[in-house]
C-alpha atoms as a PDB file:
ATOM      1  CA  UNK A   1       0.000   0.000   0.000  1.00  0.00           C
ATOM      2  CA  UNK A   2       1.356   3.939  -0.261  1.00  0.00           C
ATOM      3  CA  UNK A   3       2.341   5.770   2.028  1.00  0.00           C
ATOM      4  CA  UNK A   4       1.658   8.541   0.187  1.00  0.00           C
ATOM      5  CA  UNK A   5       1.964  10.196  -3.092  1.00  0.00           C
ATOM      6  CA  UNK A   6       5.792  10.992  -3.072  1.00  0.00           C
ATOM      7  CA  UNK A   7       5.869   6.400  -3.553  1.00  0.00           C
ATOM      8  CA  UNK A   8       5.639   4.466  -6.506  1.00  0.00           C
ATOM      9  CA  UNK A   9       6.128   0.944  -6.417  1.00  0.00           C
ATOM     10  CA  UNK A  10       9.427  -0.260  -8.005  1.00  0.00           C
ATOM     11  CA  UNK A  11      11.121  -3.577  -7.556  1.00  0.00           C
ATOM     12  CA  UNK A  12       8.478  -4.824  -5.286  1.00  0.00           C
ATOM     13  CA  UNK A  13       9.140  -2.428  -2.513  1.00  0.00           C
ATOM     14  CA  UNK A  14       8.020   1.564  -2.761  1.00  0.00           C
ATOM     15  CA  UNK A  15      10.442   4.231  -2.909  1.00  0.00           C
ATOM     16  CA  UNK A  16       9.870   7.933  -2.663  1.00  0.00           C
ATOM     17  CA  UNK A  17      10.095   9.772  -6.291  1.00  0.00           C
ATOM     18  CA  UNK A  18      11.508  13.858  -6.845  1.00  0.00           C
ATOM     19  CA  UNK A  19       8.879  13.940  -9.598  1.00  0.00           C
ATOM     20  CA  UNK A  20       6.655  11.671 -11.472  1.00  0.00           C
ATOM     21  CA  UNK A  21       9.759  10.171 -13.812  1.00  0.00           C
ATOM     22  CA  UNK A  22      12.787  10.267 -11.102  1.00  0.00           C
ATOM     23  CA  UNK A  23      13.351   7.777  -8.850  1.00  0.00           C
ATOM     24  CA  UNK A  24      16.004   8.291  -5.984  1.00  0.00           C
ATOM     25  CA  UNK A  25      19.032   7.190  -7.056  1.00  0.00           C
ATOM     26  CA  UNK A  26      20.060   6.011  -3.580  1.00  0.00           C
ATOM     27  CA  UNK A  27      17.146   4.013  -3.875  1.00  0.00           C
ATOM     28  CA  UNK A  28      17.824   2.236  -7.069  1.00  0.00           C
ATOM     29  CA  UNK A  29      21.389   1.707  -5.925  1.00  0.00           C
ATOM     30  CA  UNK A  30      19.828  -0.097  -2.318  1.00  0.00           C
ATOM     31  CA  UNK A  31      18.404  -2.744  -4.608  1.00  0.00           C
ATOM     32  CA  UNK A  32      19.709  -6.105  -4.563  1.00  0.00           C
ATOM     33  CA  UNK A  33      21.753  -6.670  -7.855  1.00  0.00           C
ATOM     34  CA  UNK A  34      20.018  -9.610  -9.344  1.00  0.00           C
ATOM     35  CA  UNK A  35      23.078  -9.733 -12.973  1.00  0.00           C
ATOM     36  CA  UNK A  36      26.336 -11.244 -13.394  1.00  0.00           C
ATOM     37  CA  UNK A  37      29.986 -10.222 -12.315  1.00  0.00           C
ATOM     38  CA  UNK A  38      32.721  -9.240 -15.153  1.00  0.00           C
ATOM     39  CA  UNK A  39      34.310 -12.005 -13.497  1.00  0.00           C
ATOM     40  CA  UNK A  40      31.659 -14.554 -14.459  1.00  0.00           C
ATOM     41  CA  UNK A  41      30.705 -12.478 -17.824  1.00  0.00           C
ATOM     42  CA  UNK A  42      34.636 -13.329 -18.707  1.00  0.00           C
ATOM     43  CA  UNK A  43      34.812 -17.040 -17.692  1.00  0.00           C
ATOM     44  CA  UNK A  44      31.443 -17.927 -19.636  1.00  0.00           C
ATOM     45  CA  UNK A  45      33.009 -15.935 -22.661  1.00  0.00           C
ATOM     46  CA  UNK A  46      36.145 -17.983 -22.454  1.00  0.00           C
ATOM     47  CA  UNK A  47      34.070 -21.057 -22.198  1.00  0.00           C
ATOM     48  CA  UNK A  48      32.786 -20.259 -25.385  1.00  0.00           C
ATOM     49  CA  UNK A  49      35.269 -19.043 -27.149  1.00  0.00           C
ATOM     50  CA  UNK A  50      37.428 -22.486 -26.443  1.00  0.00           C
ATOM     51  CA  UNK A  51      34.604 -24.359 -27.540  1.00  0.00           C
ATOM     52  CA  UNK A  52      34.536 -22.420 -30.910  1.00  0.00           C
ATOM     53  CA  UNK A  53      38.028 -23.066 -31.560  1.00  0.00           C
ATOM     54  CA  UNK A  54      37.981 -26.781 -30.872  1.00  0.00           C
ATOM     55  CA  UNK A  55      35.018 -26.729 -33.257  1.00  0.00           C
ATOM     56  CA  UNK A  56      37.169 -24.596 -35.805  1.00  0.00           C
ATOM     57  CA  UNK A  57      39.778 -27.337 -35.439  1.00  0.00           C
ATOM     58  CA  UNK A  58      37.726 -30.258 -35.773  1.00  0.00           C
ATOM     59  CA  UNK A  59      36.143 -28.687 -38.878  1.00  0.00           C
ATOM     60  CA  UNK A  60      39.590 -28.273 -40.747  1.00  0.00           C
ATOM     61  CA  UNK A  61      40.367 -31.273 -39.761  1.00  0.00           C
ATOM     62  CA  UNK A  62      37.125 -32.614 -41.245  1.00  0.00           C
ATOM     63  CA  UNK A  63      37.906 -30.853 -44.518  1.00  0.00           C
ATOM     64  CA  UNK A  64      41.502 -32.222 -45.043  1.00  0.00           C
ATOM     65  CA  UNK A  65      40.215 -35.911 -44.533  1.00  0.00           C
ATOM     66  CA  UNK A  66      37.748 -35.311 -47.237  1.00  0.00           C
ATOM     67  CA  UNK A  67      40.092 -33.438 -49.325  1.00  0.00           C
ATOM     68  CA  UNK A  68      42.213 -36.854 -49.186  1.00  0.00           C
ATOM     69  CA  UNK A  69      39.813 -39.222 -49.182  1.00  0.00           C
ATOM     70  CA  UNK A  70      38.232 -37.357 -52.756  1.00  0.00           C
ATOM     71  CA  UNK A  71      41.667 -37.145 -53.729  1.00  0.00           C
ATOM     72  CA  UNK A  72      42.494 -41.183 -53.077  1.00  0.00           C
ATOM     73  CA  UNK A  73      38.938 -41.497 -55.193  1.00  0.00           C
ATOM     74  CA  UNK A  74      39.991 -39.804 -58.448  1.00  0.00           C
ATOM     75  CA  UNK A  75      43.840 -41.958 -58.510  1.00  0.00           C
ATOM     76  CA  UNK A  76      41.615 -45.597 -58.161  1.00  0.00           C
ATOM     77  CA  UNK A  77      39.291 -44.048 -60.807  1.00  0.00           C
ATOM     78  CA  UNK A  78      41.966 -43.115 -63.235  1.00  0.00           C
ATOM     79  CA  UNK A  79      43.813 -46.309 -62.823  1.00  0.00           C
ATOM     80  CA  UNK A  80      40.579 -48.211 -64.032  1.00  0.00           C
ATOM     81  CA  UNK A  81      40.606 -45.913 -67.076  1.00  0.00           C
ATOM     82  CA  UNK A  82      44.331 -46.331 -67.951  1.00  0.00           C
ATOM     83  CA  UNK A  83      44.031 -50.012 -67.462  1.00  0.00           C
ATOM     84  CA  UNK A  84      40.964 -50.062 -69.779  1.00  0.00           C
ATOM     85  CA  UNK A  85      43.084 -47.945 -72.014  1.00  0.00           C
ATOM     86  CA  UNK A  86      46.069 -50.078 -71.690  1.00  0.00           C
ATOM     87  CA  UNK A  87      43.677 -52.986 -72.560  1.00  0.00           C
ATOM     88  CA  UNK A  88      42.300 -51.426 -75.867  1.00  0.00           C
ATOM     89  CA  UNK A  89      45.743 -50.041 -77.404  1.00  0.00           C
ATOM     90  CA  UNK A  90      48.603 -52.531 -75.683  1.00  0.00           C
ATOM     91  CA  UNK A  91      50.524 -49.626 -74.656  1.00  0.00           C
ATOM     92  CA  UNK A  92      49.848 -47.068 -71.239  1.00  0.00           C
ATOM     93  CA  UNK A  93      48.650 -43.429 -72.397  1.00  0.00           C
ATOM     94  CA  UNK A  94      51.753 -41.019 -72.825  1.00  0.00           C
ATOM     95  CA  UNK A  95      49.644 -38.781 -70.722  1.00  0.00           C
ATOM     96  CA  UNK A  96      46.764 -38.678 -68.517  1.00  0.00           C
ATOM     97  CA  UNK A  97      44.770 -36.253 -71.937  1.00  0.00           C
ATOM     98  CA  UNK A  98      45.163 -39.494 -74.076  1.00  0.00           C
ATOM     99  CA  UNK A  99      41.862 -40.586 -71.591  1.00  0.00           C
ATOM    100  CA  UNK A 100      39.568 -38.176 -72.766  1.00  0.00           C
ATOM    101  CA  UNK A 101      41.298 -37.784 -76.381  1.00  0.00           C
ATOM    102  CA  UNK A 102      42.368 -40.191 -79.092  1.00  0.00           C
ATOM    103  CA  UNK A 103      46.255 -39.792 -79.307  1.00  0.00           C
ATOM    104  CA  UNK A 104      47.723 -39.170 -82.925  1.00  0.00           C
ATOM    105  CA  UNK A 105      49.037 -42.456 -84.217  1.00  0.00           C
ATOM    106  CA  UNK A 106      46.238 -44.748 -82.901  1.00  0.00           C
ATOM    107  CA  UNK A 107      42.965 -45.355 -84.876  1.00  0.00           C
ATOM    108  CA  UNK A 108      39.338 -44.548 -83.295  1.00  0.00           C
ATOM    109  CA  UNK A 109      37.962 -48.149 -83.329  1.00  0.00           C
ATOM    110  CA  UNK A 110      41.154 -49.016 -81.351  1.00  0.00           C
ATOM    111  CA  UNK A 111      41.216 -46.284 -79.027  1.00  0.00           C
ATOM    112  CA  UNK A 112      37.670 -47.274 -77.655  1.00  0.00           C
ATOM    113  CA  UNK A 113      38.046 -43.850 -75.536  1.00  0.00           C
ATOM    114  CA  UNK A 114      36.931 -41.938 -73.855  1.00  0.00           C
ATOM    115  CA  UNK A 115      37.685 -43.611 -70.910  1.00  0.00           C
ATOM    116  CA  UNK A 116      36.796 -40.598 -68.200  1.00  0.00           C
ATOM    117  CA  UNK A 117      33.830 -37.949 -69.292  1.00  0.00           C
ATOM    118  CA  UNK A 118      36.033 -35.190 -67.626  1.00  0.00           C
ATOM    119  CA  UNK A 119      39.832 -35.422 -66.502  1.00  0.00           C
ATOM    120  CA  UNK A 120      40.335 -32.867 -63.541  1.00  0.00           C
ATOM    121  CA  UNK A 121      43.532 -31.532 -64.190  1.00  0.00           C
ATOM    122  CA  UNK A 122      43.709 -30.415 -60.406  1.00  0.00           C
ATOM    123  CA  UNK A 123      43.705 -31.837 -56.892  1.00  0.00           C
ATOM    124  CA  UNK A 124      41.914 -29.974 -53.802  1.00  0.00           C
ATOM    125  CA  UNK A 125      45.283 -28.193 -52.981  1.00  0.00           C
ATOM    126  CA  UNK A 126      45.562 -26.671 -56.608  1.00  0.00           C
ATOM    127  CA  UNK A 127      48.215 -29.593 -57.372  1.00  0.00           C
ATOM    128  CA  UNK A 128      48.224 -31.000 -61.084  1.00  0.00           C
ATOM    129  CA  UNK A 129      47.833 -34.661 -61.242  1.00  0.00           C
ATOM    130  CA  UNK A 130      51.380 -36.121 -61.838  1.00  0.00           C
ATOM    131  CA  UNK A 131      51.368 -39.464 -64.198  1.00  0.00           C
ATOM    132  CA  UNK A 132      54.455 -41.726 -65.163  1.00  0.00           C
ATOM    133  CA  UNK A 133      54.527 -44.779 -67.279  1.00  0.00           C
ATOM    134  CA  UNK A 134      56.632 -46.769 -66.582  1.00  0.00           C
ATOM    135  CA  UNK A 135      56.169 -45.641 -63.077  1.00  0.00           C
ATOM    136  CA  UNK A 136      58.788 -45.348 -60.140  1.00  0.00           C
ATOM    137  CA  UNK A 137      56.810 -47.346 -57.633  1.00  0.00           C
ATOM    138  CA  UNK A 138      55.588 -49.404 -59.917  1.00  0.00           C
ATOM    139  CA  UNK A 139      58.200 -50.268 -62.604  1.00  0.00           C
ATOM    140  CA  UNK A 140      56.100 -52.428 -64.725  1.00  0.00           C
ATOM    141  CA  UNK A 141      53.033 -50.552 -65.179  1.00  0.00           C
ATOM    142  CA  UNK A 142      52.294 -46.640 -63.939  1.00  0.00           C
ATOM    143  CA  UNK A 143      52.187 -44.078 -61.266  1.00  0.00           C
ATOM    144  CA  UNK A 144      49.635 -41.656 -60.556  1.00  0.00           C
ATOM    145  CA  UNK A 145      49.529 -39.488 -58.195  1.00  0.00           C
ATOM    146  CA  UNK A 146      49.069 -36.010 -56.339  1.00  0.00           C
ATOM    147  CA  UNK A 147      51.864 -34.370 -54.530  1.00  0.00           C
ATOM    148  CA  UNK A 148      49.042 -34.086 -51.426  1.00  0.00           C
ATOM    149  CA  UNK A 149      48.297 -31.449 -48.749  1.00  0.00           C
ATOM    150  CA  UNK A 150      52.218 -30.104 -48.509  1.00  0.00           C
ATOM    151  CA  UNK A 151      52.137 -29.699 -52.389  1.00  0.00           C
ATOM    152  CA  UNK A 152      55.655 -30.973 -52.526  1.00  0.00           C
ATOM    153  CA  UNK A 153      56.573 -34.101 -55.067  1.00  0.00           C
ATOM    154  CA  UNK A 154      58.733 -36.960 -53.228  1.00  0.00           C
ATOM    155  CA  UNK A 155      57.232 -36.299 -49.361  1.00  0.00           C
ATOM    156  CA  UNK A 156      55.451 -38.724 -46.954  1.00  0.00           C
ATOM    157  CA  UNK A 157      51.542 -37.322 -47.892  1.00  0.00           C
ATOM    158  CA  UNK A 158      51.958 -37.691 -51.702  1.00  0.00           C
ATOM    159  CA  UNK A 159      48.852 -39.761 -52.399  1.00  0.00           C
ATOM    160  CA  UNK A 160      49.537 -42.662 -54.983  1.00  0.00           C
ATOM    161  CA  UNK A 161      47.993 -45.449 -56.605  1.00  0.00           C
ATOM    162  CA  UNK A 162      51.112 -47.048 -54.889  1.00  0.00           C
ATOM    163  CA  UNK A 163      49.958 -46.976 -51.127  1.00  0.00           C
END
Protein backbone atom coordinates (compact mmCIF):
# COMPACT_ATOMS: atom_id res chain seq x y z
CA UNK A 1 0.00 0.00 0.00
CA UNK A 2 1.36 3.94 -0.26
CA UNK A 3 2.34 5.77 2.03
CA UNK A 4 1.66 8.54 0.19
CA UNK A 5 1.96 10.20 -3.09
CA UNK A 6 5.79 10.99 -3.07
CA UNK A 7 5.87 6.40 -3.55
CA UNK A 8 5.64 4.47 -6.51
CA UNK A 9 6.13 0.94 -6.42
CA UNK A 10 9.43 -0.26 -8.00
CA UNK A 11 11.12 -3.58 -7.56
CA UNK A 12 8.48 -4.82 -5.29
CA UNK A 13 9.14 -2.43 -2.51
CA UNK A 14 8.02 1.56 -2.76
CA UNK A 15 10.44 4.23 -2.91
CA UNK A 16 9.87 7.93 -2.66
CA UNK A 17 10.10 9.77 -6.29
CA UNK A 18 11.51 13.86 -6.84
CA UNK A 19 8.88 13.94 -9.60
CA UNK A 20 6.65 11.67 -11.47
CA UNK A 21 9.76 10.17 -13.81
CA UNK A 22 12.79 10.27 -11.10
CA UNK A 23 13.35 7.78 -8.85
CA UNK A 24 16.00 8.29 -5.98
CA UNK A 25 19.03 7.19 -7.06
CA UNK A 26 20.06 6.01 -3.58
CA UNK A 27 17.15 4.01 -3.87
CA UNK A 28 17.82 2.24 -7.07
CA UNK A 29 21.39 1.71 -5.93
CA UNK A 30 19.83 -0.10 -2.32
CA UNK A 31 18.40 -2.74 -4.61
CA UNK A 32 19.71 -6.10 -4.56
CA UNK A 33 21.75 -6.67 -7.86
CA UNK A 34 20.02 -9.61 -9.34
CA UNK A 35 23.08 -9.73 -12.97
CA UNK A 36 26.34 -11.24 -13.39
CA UNK A 37 29.99 -10.22 -12.31
CA UNK A 38 32.72 -9.24 -15.15
CA UNK A 39 34.31 -12.00 -13.50
CA UNK A 40 31.66 -14.55 -14.46
CA UNK A 41 30.70 -12.48 -17.82
CA UNK A 42 34.64 -13.33 -18.71
CA UNK A 43 34.81 -17.04 -17.69
CA UNK A 44 31.44 -17.93 -19.64
CA UNK A 45 33.01 -15.94 -22.66
CA UNK A 46 36.14 -17.98 -22.45
CA UNK A 47 34.07 -21.06 -22.20
CA UNK A 48 32.79 -20.26 -25.39
CA UNK A 49 35.27 -19.04 -27.15
CA UNK A 50 37.43 -22.49 -26.44
CA UNK A 51 34.60 -24.36 -27.54
CA UNK A 52 34.54 -22.42 -30.91
CA UNK A 53 38.03 -23.07 -31.56
CA UNK A 54 37.98 -26.78 -30.87
CA UNK A 55 35.02 -26.73 -33.26
CA UNK A 56 37.17 -24.60 -35.80
CA UNK A 57 39.78 -27.34 -35.44
CA UNK A 58 37.73 -30.26 -35.77
CA UNK A 59 36.14 -28.69 -38.88
CA UNK A 60 39.59 -28.27 -40.75
CA UNK A 61 40.37 -31.27 -39.76
CA UNK A 62 37.13 -32.61 -41.24
CA UNK A 63 37.91 -30.85 -44.52
CA UNK A 64 41.50 -32.22 -45.04
CA UNK A 65 40.21 -35.91 -44.53
CA UNK A 66 37.75 -35.31 -47.24
CA UNK A 67 40.09 -33.44 -49.32
CA UNK A 68 42.21 -36.85 -49.19
CA UNK A 69 39.81 -39.22 -49.18
CA UNK A 70 38.23 -37.36 -52.76
CA UNK A 71 41.67 -37.14 -53.73
CA UNK A 72 42.49 -41.18 -53.08
CA UNK A 73 38.94 -41.50 -55.19
CA UNK A 74 39.99 -39.80 -58.45
CA UNK A 75 43.84 -41.96 -58.51
CA UNK A 76 41.61 -45.60 -58.16
CA UNK A 77 39.29 -44.05 -60.81
CA UNK A 78 41.97 -43.11 -63.23
CA UNK A 79 43.81 -46.31 -62.82
CA UNK A 80 40.58 -48.21 -64.03
CA UNK A 81 40.61 -45.91 -67.08
CA UNK A 82 44.33 -46.33 -67.95
CA UNK A 83 44.03 -50.01 -67.46
CA UNK A 84 40.96 -50.06 -69.78
CA UNK A 85 43.08 -47.95 -72.01
CA UNK A 86 46.07 -50.08 -71.69
CA UNK A 87 43.68 -52.99 -72.56
CA UNK A 88 42.30 -51.43 -75.87
CA UNK A 89 45.74 -50.04 -77.40
CA UNK A 90 48.60 -52.53 -75.68
CA UNK A 91 50.52 -49.63 -74.66
CA UNK A 92 49.85 -47.07 -71.24
CA UNK A 93 48.65 -43.43 -72.40
CA UNK A 94 51.75 -41.02 -72.82
CA UNK A 95 49.64 -38.78 -70.72
CA UNK A 96 46.76 -38.68 -68.52
CA UNK A 97 44.77 -36.25 -71.94
CA UNK A 98 45.16 -39.49 -74.08
CA UNK A 99 41.86 -40.59 -71.59
CA UNK A 100 39.57 -38.18 -72.77
CA UNK A 101 41.30 -37.78 -76.38
CA UNK A 102 42.37 -40.19 -79.09
CA UNK A 103 46.26 -39.79 -79.31
CA UNK A 104 47.72 -39.17 -82.93
CA UNK A 105 49.04 -42.46 -84.22
CA UNK A 106 46.24 -44.75 -82.90
CA UNK A 107 42.97 -45.36 -84.88
CA UNK A 108 39.34 -44.55 -83.30
CA UNK A 109 37.96 -48.15 -83.33
CA UNK A 110 41.15 -49.02 -81.35
CA UNK A 111 41.22 -46.28 -79.03
CA UNK A 112 37.67 -47.27 -77.65
CA UNK A 113 38.05 -43.85 -75.54
CA UNK A 114 36.93 -41.94 -73.85
CA UNK A 115 37.69 -43.61 -70.91
CA UNK A 116 36.80 -40.60 -68.20
CA UNK A 117 33.83 -37.95 -69.29
CA UNK A 118 36.03 -35.19 -67.63
CA UNK A 119 39.83 -35.42 -66.50
CA UNK A 120 40.33 -32.87 -63.54
CA UNK A 121 43.53 -31.53 -64.19
CA UNK A 122 43.71 -30.41 -60.41
CA UNK A 123 43.70 -31.84 -56.89
CA UNK A 124 41.91 -29.97 -53.80
CA UNK A 125 45.28 -28.19 -52.98
CA UNK A 126 45.56 -26.67 -56.61
CA UNK A 127 48.21 -29.59 -57.37
CA UNK A 128 48.22 -31.00 -61.08
CA UNK A 129 47.83 -34.66 -61.24
CA UNK A 130 51.38 -36.12 -61.84
CA UNK A 131 51.37 -39.46 -64.20
CA UNK A 132 54.45 -41.73 -65.16
CA UNK A 133 54.53 -44.78 -67.28
CA UNK A 134 56.63 -46.77 -66.58
CA UNK A 135 56.17 -45.64 -63.08
CA UNK A 136 58.79 -45.35 -60.14
CA UNK A 137 56.81 -47.35 -57.63
CA UNK A 138 55.59 -49.40 -59.92
CA UNK A 139 58.20 -50.27 -62.60
CA UNK A 140 56.10 -52.43 -64.72
CA UNK A 141 53.03 -50.55 -65.18
CA UNK A 142 52.29 -46.64 -63.94
CA UNK A 143 52.19 -44.08 -61.27
CA UNK A 144 49.63 -41.66 -60.56
CA UNK A 145 49.53 -39.49 -58.19
CA UNK A 146 49.07 -36.01 -56.34
CA UNK A 147 51.86 -34.37 -54.53
CA UNK A 148 49.04 -34.09 -51.43
CA UNK A 149 48.30 -31.45 -48.75
CA UNK A 150 52.22 -30.10 -48.51
CA UNK A 151 52.14 -29.70 -52.39
CA UNK A 152 55.66 -30.97 -52.53
CA UNK A 153 56.57 -34.10 -55.07
CA UNK A 154 58.73 -36.96 -53.23
CA UNK A 155 57.23 -36.30 -49.36
CA UNK A 156 55.45 -38.72 -46.95
CA UNK A 157 51.54 -37.32 -47.89
CA UNK A 158 51.96 -37.69 -51.70
CA UNK A 159 48.85 -39.76 -52.40
CA UNK A 160 49.54 -42.66 -54.98
CA UNK A 161 47.99 -45.45 -56.61
CA UNK A 162 51.11 -47.05 -54.89
CA UNK A 163 49.96 -46.98 -51.13
Amino acid sequence: MKKNDNEVRFGGKFVRVWSDRTVLRSAVFAKSAKGFTLVEVMVVLFIMLAMAGAAVLAYTSFLESGKIKTTKQYISNLEVAIDSFHINVSRYPSSLQDLLECPSGISQTNWGGPYVRTLQQTDPWQNEYRYNAPGQHNTRSFDVWSPGPDCQDGTEDDIGNWK
